[in-house]
Protein backbone atom coordinates (compact mmCIF):
# COMPACT_ATOMS: atom_id res chain seq x y z
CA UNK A 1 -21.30 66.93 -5.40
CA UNK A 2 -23.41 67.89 -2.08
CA UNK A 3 -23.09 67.52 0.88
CA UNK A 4 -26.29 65.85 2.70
CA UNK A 5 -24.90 65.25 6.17
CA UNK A 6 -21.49 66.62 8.41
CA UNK A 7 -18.47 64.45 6.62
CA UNK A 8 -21.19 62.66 3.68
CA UNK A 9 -21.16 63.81 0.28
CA UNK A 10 -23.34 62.56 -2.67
CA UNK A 11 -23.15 62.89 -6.15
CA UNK A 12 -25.36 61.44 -8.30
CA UNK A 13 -26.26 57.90 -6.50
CA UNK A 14 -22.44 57.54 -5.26
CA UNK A 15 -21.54 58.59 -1.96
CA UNK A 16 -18.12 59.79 -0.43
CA UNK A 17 -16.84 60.74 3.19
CA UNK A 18 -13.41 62.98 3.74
CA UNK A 19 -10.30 60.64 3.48
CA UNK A 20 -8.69 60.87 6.95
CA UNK A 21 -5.61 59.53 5.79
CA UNK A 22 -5.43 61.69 2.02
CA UNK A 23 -3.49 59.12 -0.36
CA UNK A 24 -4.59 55.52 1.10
CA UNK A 25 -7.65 53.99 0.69
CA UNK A 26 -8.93 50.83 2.93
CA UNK A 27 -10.50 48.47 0.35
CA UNK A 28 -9.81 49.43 -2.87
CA UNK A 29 -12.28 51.86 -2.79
CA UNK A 30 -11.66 55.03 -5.53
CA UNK A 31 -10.30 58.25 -4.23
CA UNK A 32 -11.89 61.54 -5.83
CA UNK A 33 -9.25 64.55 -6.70
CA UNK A 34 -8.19 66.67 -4.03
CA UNK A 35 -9.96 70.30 -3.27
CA UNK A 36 -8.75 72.74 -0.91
CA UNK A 37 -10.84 73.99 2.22
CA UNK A 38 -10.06 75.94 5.27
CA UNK A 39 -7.52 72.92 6.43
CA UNK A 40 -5.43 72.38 3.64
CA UNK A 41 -6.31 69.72 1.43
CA UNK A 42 -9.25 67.57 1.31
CA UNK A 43 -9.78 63.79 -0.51
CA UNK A 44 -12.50 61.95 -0.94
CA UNK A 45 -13.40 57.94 -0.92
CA UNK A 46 -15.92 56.47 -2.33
CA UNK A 47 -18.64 54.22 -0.07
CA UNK A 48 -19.67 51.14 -1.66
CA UNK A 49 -22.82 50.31 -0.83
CA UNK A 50 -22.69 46.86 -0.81
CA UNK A 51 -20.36 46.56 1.20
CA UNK A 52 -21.51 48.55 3.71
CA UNK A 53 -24.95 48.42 5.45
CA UNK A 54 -24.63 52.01 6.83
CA UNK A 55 -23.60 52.97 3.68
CA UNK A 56 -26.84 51.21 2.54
CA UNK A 57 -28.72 53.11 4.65
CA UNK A 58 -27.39 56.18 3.59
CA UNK A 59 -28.19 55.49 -0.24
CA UNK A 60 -31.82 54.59 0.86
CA UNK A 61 -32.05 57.51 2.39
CA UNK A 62 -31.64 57.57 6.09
CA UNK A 63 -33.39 60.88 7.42
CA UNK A 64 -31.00 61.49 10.18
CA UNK A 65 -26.54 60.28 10.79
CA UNK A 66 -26.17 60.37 14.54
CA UNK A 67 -22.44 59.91 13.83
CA UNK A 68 -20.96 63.17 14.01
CA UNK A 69 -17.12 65.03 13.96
CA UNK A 70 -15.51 64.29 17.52
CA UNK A 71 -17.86 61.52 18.13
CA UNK A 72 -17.33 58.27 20.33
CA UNK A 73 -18.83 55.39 18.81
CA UNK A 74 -18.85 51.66 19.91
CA UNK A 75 -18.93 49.06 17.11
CA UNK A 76 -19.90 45.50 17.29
CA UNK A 77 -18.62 43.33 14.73
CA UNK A 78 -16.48 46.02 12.86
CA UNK A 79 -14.99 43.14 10.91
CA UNK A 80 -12.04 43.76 8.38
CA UNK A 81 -13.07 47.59 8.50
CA UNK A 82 -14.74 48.61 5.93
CA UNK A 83 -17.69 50.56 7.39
CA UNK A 84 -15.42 51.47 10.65
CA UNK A 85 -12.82 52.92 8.30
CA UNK A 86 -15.83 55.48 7.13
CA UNK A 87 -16.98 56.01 10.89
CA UNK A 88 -13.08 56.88 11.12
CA UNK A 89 -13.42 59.75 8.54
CA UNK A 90 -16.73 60.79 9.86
CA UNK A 91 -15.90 61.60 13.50
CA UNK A 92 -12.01 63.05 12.72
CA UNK A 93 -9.20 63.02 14.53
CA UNK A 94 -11.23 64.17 17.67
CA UNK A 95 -13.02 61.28 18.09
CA UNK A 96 -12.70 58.38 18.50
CA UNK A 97 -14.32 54.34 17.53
CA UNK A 98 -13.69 51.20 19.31
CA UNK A 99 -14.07 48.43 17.12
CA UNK A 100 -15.17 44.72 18.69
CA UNK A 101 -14.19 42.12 16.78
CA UNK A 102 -14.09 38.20 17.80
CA UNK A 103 -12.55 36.66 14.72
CA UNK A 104 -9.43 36.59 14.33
CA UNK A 105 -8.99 35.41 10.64
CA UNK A 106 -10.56 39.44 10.24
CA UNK A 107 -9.37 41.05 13.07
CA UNK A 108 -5.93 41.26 11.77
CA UNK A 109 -7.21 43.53 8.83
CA UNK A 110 -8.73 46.08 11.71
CA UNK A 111 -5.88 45.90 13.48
CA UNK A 112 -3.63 46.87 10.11
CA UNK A 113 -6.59 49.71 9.80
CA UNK A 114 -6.03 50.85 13.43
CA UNK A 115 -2.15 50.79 13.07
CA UNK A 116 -3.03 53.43 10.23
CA UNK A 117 -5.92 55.67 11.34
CA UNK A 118 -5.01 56.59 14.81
CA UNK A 119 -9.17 56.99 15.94
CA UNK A 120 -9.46 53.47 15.33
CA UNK A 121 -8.99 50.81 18.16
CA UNK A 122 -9.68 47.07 17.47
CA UNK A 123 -10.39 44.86 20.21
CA UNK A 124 -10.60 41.32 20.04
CA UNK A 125 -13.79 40.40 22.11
CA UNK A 126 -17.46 38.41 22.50
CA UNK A 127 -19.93 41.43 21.73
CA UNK A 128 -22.22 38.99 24.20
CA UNK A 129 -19.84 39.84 26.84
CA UNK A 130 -19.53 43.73 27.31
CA UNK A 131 -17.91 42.91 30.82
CA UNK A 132 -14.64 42.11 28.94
CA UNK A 133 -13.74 45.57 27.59
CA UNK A 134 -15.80 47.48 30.40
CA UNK A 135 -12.90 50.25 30.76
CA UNK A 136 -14.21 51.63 27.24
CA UNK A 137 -15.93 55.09 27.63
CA UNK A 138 -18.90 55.95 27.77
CA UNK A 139 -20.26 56.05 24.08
CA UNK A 140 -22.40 58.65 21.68
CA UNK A 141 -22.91 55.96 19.08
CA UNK A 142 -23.33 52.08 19.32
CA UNK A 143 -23.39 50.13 16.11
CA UNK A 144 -23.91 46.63 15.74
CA UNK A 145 -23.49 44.23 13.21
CA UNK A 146 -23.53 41.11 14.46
CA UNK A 147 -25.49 38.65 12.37
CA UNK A 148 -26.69 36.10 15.24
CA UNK A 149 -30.00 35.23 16.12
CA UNK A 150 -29.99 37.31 19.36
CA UNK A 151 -28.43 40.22 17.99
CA UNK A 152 -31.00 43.06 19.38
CA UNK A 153 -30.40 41.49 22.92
CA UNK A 154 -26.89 41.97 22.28
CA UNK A 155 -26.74 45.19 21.27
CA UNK A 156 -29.15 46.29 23.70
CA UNK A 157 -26.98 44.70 26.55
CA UNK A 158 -24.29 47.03 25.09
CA UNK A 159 -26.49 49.75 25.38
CA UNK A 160 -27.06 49.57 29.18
CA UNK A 161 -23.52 49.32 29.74
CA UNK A 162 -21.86 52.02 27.38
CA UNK A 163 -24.80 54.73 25.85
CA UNK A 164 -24.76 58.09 26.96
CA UNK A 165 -28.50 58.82 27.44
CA UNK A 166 -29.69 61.21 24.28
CA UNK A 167 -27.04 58.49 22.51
CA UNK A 168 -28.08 56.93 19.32
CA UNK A 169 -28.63 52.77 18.23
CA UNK A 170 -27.48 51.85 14.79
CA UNK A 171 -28.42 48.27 14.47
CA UNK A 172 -28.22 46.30 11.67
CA UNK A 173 -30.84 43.93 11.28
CA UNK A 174 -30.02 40.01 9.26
CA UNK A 175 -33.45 38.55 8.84
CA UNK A 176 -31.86 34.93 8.15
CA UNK A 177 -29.77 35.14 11.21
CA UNK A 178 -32.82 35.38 13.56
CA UNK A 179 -35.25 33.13 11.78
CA UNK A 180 -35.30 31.87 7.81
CA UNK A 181 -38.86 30.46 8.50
CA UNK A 182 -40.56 34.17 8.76
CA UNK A 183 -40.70 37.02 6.24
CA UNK A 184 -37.81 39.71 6.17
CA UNK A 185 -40.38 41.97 7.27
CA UNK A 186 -42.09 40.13 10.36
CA UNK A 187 -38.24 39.98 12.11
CA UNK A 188 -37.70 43.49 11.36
CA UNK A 189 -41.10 44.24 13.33
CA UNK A 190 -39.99 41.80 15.97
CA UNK A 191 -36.54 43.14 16.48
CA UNK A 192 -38.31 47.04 16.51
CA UNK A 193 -40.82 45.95 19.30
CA UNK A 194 -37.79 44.78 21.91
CA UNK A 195 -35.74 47.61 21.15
CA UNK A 196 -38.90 49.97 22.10
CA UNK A 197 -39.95 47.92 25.14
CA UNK A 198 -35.88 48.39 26.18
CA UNK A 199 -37.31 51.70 26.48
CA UNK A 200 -35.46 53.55 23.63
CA UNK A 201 -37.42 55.73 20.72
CA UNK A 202 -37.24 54.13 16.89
CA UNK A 203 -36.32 56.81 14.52
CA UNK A 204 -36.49 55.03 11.42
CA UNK A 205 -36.27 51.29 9.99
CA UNK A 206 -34.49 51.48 5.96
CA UNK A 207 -34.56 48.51 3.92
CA UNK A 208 -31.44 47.93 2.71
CA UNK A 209 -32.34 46.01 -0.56
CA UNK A 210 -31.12 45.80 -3.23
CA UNK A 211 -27.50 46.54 -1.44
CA UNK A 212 -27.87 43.61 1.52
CA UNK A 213 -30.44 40.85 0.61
CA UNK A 214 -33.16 40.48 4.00
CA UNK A 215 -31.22 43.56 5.79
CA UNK A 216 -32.46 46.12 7.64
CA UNK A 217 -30.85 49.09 9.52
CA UNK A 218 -33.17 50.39 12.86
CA UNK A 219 -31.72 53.83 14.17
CA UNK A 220 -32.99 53.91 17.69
CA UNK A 221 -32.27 56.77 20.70
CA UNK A 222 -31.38 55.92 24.21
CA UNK A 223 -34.12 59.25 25.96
């Protein structure tokens, strides 16, 4: 077991973040033992994956995880929780993710999650429409996972409104939600070109096959 970035470990090709709440796990993922560091005891869960495109990203080998301890981080689309739950272990108890959700079928799963892990807040809202949670704070991290065909607009609008400058994109990129009649490859292109002419810097673009068929994840910064 290694660690390869603040709060990720790897072993072998499974990877595992620090169980902020030591005992529970979120979606059935496995627990690994307990070891004991500076602050008492310390669990791990394991990150599937595929269920999980940053977790994706992570296994095919993102160079850089601008999510760090005492983070704030804006999510769009956080779902049932799975990924936010491992944003939650990532940034600790001294920071802090905002999760915006518009269904409400899954929204009552992040709100269970939120009720548990006290750096969680879920927030039923239109990602479209950042003017509808505008008293969030100013944010270190934006992810979005959206899956519509103007998703990069989206997040980008988002960006304007919330991203710290020197703050970091994590956009998750569904080929088939943006247009089935081009290769995977050609949107992924298409979405990198408007985040660069919004005038941020691409760090890297990771397929995220075999994990999330026609996926890609762009990490972008806001200079």
């Amino acid at each position: 077991m290694k660690q390869i970035f603040a709060g990720v470990f790897k072993d072998g090709n499974r990877i595992y973040t620090v169980n902020l709440t030591p005992g529970k796990n979120v979606y059935g993922e496995k627990l690994v033992g307990k070891q004991t560091d500076a602050n008492g005891v310390m669990q791990l869960r394991e990150w599937d994956p595929k269920r999980s495109k940053l977790g994706a990203a992570i296994v095919n080998g993102i160079k850089e995880m601008p999510i760090k301890e005492g983070n704030i981080v804006l999510y769009l689309g956080a779902s049932t929780g799975t990924t936010i739950s491992h944003v939650s272990d990532i940034i600790g108890k001294d920071g802090f993710v905002y999760g915006i959700e518009f269904a409400e079928r899954v929204l009552r799963s992040l709100i269970d999650l939120s009720n548990v892990r006290k750096n969680i807040a879920a927030i039923k809202a239109d990602a479209r429409k950042p003017e509808e949670y505008k008293w969030v704070e100013s944010c270190d991290v934006i992810f979005a996972d959206v899956a519509q065909p103007d998703e990069t607009q989206i997040a980008l609008r988002n960006c304007k409104v919330f991203l710290k400058k020197g703050g970091y994109l994590l956009i998750s990129i569904k080929s088939q939600s943006i247009d089935v009649t081009k290769k995977p490859k050609e949107i992924y292109e298409q979405e990198k070109k408007k985040i660069e002419m919004a005038g941020m810097t691409v760090i890297q673009m990771i397929d995220l096959e075999p994990h999330e068929e026609k996926h890609a994840l762009i990490l972008a910064r806001f200079d």
